[in-house]
PDB file of N, CA and C in Angstrom:
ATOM      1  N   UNK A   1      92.659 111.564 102.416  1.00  0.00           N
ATOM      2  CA  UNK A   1      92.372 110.166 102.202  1.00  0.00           C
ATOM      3  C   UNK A   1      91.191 109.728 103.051  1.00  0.00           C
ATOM      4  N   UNK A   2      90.933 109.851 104.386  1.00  0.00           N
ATOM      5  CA  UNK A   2      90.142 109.595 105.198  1.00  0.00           C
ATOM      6  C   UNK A   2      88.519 110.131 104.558  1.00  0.00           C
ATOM      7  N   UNK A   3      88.754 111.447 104.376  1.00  0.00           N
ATOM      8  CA  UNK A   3      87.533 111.942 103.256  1.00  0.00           C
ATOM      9  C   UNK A   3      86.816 111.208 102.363  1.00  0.00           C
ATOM     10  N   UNK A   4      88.161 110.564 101.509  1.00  0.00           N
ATOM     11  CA  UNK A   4      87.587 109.652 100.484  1.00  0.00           C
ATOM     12  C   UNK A   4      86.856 108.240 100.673  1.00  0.00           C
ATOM     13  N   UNK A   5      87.625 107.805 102.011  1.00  0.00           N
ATOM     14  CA  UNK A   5      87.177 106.137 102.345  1.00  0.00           C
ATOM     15  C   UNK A   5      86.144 106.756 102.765  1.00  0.00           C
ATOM     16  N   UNK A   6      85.166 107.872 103.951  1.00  0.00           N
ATOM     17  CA  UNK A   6      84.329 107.276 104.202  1.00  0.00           C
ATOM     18  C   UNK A   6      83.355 108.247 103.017  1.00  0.00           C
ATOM     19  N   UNK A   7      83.359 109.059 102.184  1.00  0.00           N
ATOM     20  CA  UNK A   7      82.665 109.245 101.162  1.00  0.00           C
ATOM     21  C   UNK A   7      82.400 107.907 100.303  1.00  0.00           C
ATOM     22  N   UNK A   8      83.177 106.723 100.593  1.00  0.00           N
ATOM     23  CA  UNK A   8      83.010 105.501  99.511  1.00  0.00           C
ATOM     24  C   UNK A   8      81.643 104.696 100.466  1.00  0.00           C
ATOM     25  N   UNK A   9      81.625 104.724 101.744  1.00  0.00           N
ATOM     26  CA  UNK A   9      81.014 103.927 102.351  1.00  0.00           C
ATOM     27  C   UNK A   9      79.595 104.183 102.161  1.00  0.00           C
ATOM     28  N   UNK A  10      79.248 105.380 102.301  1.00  0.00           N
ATOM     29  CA  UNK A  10      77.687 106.439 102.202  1.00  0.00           C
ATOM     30  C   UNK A  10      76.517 105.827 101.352  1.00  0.00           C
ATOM     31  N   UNK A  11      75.747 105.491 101.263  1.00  0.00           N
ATOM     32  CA  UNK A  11      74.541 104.842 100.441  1.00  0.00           C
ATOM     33  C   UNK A  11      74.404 105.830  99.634  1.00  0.00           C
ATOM     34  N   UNK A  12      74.128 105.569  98.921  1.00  0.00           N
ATOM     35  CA  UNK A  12      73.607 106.362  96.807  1.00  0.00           C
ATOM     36  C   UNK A  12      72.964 107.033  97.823  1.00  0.00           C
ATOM     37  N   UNK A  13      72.129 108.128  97.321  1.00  0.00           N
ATOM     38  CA  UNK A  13      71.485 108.977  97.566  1.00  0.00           C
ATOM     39  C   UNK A  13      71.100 109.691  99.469  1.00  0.00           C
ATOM     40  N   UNK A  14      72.326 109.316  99.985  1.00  0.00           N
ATOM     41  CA  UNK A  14      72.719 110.482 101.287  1.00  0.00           C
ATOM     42  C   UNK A  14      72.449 111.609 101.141  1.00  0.00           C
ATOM     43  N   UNK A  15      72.049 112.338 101.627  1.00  0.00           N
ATOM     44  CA  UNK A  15      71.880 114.063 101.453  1.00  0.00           C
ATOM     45  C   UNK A  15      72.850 114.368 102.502  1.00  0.00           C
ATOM     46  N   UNK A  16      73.893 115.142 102.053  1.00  0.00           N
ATOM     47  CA  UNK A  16      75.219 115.666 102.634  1.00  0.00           C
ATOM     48  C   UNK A  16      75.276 116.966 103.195  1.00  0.00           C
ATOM     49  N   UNK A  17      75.572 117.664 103.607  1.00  0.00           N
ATOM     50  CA  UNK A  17      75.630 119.119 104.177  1.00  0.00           C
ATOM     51  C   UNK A  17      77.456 119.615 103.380  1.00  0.00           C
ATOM     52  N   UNK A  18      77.555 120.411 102.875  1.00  0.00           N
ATOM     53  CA  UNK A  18      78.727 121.154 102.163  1.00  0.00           C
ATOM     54  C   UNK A  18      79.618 121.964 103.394  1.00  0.00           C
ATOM     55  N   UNK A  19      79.145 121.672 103.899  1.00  0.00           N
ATOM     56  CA  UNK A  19      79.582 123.185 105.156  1.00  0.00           C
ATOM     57  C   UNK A  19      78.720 124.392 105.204  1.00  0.00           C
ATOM     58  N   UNK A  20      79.453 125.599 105.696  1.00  0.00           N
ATOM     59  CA  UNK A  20      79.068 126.481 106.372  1.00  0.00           C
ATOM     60  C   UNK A  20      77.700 126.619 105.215  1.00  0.00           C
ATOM     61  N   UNK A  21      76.339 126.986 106.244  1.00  0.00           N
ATOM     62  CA  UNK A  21      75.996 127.561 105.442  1.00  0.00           C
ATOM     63  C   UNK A  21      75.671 128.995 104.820  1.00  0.00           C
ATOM     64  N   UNK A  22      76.625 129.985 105.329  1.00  0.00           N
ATOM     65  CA  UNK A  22      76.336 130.905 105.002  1.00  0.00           C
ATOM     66  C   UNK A  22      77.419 130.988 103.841  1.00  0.00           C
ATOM     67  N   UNK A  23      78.294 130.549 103.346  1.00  0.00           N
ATOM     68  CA  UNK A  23      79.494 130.447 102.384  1.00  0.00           C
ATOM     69  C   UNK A  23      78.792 129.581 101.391  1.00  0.00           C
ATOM     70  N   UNK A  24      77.755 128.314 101.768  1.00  0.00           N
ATOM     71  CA  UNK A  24      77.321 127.613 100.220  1.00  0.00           C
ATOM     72  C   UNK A  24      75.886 127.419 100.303  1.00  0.00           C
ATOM     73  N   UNK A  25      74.973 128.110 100.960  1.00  0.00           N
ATOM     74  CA  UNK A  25      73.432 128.768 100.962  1.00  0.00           C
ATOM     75  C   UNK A  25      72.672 127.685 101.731  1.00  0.00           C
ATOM     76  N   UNK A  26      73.092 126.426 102.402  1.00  0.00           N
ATOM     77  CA  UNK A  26      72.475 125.692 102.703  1.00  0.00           C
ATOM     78  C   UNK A  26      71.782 124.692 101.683  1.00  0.00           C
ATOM     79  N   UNK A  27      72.884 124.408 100.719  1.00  0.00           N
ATOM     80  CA  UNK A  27      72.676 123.208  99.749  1.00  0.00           C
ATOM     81  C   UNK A  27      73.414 121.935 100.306  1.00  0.00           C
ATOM     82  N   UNK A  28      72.771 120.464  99.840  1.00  0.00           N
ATOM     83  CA  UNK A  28      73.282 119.537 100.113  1.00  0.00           C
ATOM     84  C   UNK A  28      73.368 118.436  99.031  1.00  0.00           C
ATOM     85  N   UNK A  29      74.593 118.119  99.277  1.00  0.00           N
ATOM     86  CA  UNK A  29      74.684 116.695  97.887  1.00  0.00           C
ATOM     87  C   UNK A  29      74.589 115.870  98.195  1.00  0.00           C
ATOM     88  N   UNK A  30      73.404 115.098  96.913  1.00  0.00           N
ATOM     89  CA  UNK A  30      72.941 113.799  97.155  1.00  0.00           C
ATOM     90  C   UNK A  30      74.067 113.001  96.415  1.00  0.00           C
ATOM     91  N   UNK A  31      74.695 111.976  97.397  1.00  0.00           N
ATOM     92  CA  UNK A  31      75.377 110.809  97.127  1.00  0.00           C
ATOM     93  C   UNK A  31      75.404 109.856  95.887  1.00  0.00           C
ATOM     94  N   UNK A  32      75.959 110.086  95.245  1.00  0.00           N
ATOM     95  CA  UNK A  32      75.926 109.345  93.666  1.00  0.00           C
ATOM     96  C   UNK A  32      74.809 109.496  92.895  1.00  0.00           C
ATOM     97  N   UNK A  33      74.618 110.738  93.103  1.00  0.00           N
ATOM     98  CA  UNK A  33      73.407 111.504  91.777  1.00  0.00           C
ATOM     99  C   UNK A  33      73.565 112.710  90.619  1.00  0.00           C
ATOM    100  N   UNK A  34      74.963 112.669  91.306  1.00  0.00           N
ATOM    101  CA  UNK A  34      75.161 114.419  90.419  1.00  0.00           C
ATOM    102  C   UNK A  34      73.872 115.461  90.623  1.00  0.00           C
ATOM    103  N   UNK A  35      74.007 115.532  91.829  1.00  0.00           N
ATOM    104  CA  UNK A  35      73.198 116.541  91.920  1.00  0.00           C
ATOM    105  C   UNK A  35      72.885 117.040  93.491  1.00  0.00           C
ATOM    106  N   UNK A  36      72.109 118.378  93.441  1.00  0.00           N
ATOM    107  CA  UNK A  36      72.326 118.876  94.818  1.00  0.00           C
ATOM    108  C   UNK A  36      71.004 119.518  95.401  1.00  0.00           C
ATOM    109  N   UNK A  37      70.522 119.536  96.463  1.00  0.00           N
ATOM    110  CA  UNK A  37      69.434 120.158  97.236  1.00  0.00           C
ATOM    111  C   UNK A  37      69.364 121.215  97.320  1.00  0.00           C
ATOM    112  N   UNK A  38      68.495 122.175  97.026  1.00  0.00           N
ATOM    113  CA  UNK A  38      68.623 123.276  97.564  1.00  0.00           C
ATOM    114  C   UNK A  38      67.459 123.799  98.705  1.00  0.00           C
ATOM    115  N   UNK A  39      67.869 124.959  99.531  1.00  0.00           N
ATOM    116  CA  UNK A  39      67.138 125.007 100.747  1.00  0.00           C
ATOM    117  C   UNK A  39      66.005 124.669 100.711  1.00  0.00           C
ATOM    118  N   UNK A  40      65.180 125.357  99.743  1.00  0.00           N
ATOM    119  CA  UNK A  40      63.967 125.287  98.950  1.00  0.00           C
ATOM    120  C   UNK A  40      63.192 123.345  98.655  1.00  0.00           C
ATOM    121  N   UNK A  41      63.797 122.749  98.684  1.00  0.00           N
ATOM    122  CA  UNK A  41      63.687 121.487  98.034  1.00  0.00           C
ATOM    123  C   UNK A  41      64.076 121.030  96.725  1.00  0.00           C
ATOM    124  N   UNK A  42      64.098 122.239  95.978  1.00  0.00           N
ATOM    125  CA  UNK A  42      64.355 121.898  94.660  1.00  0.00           C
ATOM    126  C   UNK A  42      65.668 120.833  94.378  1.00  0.00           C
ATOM    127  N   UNK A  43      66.137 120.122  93.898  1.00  0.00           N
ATOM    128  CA  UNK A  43      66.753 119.558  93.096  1.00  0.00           C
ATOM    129  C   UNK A  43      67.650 120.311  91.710  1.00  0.00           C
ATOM    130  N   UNK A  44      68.845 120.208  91.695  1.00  0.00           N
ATOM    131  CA  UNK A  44      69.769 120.716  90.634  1.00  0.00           C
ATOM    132  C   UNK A  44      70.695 119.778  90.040  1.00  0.00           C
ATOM    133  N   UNK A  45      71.238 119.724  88.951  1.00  0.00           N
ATOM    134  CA  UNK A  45      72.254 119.063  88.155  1.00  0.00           C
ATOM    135  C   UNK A  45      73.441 119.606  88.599  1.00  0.00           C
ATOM    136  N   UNK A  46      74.274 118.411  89.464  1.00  0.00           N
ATOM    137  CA  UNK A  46      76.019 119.115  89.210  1.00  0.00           C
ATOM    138  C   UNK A  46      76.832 117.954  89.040  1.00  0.00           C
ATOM    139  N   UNK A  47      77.918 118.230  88.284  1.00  0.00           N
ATOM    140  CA  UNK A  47      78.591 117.763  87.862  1.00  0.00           C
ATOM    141  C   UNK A  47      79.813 117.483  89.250  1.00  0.00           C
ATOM    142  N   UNK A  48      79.758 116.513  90.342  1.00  0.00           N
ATOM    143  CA  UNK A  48      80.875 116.970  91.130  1.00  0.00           C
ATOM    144  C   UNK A  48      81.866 115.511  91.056  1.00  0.00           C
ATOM    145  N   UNK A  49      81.515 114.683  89.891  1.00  0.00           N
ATOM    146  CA  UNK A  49      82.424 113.738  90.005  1.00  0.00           C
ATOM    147  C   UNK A  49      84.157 114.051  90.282  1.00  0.00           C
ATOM    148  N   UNK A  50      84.440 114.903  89.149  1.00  0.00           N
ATOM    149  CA  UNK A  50      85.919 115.319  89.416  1.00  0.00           C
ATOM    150  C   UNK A  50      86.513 115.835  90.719  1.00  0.00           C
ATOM    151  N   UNK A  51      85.106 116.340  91.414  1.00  0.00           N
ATOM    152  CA  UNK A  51      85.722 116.607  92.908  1.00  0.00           C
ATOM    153  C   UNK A  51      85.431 115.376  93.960  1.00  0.00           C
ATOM    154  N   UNK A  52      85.235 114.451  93.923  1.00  0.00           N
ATOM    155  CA  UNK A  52      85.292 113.612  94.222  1.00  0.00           C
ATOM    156  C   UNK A  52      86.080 112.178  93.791  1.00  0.00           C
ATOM    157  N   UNK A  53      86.253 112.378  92.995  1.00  0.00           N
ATOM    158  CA  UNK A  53      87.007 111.023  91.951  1.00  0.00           C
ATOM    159  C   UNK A  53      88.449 110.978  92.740  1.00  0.00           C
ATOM    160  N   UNK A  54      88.575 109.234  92.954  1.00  0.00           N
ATOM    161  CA  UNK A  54      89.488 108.496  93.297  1.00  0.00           C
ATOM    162  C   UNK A  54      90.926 108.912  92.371  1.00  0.00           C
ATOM    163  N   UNK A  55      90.542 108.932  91.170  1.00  0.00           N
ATOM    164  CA  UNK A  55      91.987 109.267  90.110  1.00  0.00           C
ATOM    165  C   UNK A  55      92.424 110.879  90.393  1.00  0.00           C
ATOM    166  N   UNK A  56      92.165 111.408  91.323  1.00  0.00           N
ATOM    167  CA  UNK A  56      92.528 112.951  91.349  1.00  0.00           C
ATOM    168  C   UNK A  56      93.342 112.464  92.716  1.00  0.00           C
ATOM    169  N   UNK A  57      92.763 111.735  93.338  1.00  0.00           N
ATOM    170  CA  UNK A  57      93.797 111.296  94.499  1.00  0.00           C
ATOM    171  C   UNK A  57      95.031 110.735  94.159  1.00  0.00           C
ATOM    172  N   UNK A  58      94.936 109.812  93.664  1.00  0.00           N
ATOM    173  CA  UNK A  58      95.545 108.937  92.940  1.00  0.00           C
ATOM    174  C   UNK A  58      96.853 109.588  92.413  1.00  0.00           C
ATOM    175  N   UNK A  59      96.298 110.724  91.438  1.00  0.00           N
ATOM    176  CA  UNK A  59      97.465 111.654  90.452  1.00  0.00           C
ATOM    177  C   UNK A  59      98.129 112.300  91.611  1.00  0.00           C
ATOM    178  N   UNK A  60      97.373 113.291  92.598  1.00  0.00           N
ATOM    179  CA  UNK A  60      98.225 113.922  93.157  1.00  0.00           C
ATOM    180  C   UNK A  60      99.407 113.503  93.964  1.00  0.00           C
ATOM    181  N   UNK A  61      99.004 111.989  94.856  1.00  0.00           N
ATOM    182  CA  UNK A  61      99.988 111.443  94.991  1.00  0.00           C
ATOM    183  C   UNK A  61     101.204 111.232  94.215  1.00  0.00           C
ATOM    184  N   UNK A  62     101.015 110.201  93.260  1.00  0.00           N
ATOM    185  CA  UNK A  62     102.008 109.639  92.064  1.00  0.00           C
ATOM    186  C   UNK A  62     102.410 110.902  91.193  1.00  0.00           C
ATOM    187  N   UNK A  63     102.328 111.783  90.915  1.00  0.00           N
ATOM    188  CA  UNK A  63     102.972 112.885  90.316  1.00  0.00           C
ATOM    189  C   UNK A  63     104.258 113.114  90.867  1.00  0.00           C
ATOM    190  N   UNK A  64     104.712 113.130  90.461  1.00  0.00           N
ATOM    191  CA  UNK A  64     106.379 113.657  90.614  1.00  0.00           C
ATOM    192  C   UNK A  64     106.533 115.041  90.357  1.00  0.00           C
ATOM    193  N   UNK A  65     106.223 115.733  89.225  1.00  0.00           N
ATOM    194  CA  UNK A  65     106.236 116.601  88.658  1.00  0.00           C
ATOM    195  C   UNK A  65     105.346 117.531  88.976  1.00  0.00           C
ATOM    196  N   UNK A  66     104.208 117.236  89.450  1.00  0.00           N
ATOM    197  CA  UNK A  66     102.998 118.182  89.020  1.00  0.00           C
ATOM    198  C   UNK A  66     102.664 118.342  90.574  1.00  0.00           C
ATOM    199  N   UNK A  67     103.194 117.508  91.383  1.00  0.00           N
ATOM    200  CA  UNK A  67     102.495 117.885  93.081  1.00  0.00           C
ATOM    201  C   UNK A  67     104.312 117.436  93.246  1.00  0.00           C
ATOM    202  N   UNK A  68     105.406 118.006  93.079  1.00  0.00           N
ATOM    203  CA  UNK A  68     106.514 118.485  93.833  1.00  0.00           C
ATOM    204  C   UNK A  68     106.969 118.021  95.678  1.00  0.00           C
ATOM    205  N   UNK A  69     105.853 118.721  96.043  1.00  0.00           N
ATOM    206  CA  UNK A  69     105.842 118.932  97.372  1.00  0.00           C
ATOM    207  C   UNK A  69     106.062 117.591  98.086  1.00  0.00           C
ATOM    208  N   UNK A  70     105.865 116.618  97.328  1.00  0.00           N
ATOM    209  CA  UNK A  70     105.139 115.541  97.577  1.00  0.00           C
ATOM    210  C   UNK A  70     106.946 114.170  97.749  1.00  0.00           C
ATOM    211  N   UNK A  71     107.553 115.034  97.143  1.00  0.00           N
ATOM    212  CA  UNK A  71     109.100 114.210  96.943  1.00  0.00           C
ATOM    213  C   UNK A  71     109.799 114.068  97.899  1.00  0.00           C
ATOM    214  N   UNK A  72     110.034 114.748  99.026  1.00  0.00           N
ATOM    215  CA  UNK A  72     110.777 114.692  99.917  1.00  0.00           C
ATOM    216  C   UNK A  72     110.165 113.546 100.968  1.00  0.00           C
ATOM    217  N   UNK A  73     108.904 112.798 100.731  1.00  0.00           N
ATOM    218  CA  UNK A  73     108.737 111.671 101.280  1.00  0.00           C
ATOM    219  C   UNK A  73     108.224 110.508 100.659  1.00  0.00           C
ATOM    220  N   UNK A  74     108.248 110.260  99.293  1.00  0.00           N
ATOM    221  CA  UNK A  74     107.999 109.447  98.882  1.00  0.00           C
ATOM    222  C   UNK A  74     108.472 108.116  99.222  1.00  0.00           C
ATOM    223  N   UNK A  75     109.540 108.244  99.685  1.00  0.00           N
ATOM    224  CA  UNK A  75     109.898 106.899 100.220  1.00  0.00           C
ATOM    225  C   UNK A  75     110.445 106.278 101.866  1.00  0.00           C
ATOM    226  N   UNK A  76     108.937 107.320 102.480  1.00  0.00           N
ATOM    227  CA  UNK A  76     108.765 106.815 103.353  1.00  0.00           C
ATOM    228  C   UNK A  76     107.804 106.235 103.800  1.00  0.00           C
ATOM    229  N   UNK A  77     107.903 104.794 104.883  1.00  0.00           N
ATOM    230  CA  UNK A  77     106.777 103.842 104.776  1.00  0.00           C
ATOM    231  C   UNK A  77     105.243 104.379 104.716  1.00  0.00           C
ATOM    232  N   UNK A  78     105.266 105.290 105.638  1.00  0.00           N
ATOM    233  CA  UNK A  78     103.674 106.047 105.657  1.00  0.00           C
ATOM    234  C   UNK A  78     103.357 106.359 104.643  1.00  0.00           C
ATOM    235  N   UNK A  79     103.982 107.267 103.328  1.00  0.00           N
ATOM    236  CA  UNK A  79     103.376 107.950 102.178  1.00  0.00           C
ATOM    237  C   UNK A  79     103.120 106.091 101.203  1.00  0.00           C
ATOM    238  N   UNK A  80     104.314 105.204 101.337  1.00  0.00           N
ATOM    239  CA  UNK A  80     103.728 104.347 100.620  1.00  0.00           C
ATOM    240  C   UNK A  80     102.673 103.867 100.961  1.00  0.00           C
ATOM    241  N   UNK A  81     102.163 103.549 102.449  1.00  0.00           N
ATOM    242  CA  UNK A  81     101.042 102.798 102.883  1.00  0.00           C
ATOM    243  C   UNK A  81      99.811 103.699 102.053  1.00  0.00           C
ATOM    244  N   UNK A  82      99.950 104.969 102.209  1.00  0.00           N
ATOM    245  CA  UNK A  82      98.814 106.426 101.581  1.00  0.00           C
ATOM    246  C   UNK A  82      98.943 105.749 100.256  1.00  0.00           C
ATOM    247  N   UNK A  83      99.735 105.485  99.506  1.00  0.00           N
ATOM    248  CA  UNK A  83      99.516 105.056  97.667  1.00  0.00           C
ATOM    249  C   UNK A  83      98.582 103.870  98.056  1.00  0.00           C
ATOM    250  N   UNK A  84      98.800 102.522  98.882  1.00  0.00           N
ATOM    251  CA  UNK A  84      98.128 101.816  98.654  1.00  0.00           C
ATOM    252  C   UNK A  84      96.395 102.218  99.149  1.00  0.00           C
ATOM    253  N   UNK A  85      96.497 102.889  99.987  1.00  0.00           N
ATOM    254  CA  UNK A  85      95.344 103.019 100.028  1.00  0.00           C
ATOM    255  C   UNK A  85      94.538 103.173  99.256  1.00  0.00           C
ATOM    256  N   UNK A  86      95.065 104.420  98.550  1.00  0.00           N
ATOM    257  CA  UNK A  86      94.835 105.332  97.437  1.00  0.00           C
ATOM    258  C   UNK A  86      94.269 104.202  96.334  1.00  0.00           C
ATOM    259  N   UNK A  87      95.393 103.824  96.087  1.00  0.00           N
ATOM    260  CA  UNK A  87      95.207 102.536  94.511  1.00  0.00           C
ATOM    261  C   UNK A  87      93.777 101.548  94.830  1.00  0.00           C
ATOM    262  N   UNK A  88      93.841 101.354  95.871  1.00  0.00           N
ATOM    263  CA  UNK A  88      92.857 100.255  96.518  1.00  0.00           C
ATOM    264  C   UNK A  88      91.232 100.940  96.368  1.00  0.00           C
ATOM    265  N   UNK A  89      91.426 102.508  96.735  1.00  0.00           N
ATOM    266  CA  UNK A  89      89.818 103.361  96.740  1.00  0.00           C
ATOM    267  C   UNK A  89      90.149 103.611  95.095  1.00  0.00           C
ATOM    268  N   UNK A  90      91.024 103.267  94.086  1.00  0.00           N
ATOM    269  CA  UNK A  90      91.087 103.665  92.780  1.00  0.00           C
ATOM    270  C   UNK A  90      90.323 102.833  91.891  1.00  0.00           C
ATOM    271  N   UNK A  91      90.735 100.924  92.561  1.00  0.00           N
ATOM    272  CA  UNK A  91      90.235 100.145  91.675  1.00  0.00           C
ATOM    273  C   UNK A  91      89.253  99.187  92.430  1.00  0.00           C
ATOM    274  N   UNK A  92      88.673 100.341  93.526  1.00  0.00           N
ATOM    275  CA  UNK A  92      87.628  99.836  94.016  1.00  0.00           C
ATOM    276  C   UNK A  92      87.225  98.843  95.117  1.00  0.00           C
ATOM    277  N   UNK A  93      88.478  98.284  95.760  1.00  0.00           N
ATOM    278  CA  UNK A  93      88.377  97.352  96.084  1.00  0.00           C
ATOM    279  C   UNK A  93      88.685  97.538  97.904  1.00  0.00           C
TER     280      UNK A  93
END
């Protein structure tokens, strides 16, 4: 969750660091462009909304079924405070 709030805060076009770079070549993603740097300068097309998107948070929480793991605290105050968060980075607000 923390990931996500401050990925929301970042100005459009941040140039990000991925991590290590010997595991992802020293590419970096620019902030609400679909797309990524490479060492070189060049510029590439990626598609990383789905790894970033609020509704993947969202699901994994509220799933019952599909994230399991997740049942044995659903109804405790902390995991609810985590939904609202969640819902709140969902509908933006």
């Amino acid at each position: 969750m923390i990931h996500y709030e401050k990925w929301n805060t970042l100005d459009a076009d941040s140039l990000l660091d991925v991590g290590n770079p010997e595991v992802f070549g020293g590419i970096r993603v620019v902030r609400g462009r679909g797309k990524i740097v490479l060492p070189d300068g060049r510029c590439e097309p990626m598609d990383y909304a789905r790894t970033f998107g609020y509704d993947r948070l969202w699901f994994a929480l509220n799933s019952p079924h599909v994230w399991a793991w997740f049942n044995a605290v659903r109804e405790e105050e902390r995991f609810k405070a985590y939904l609202v968060r969640a819902k709140a980075l969902l509908d933006g607000t």
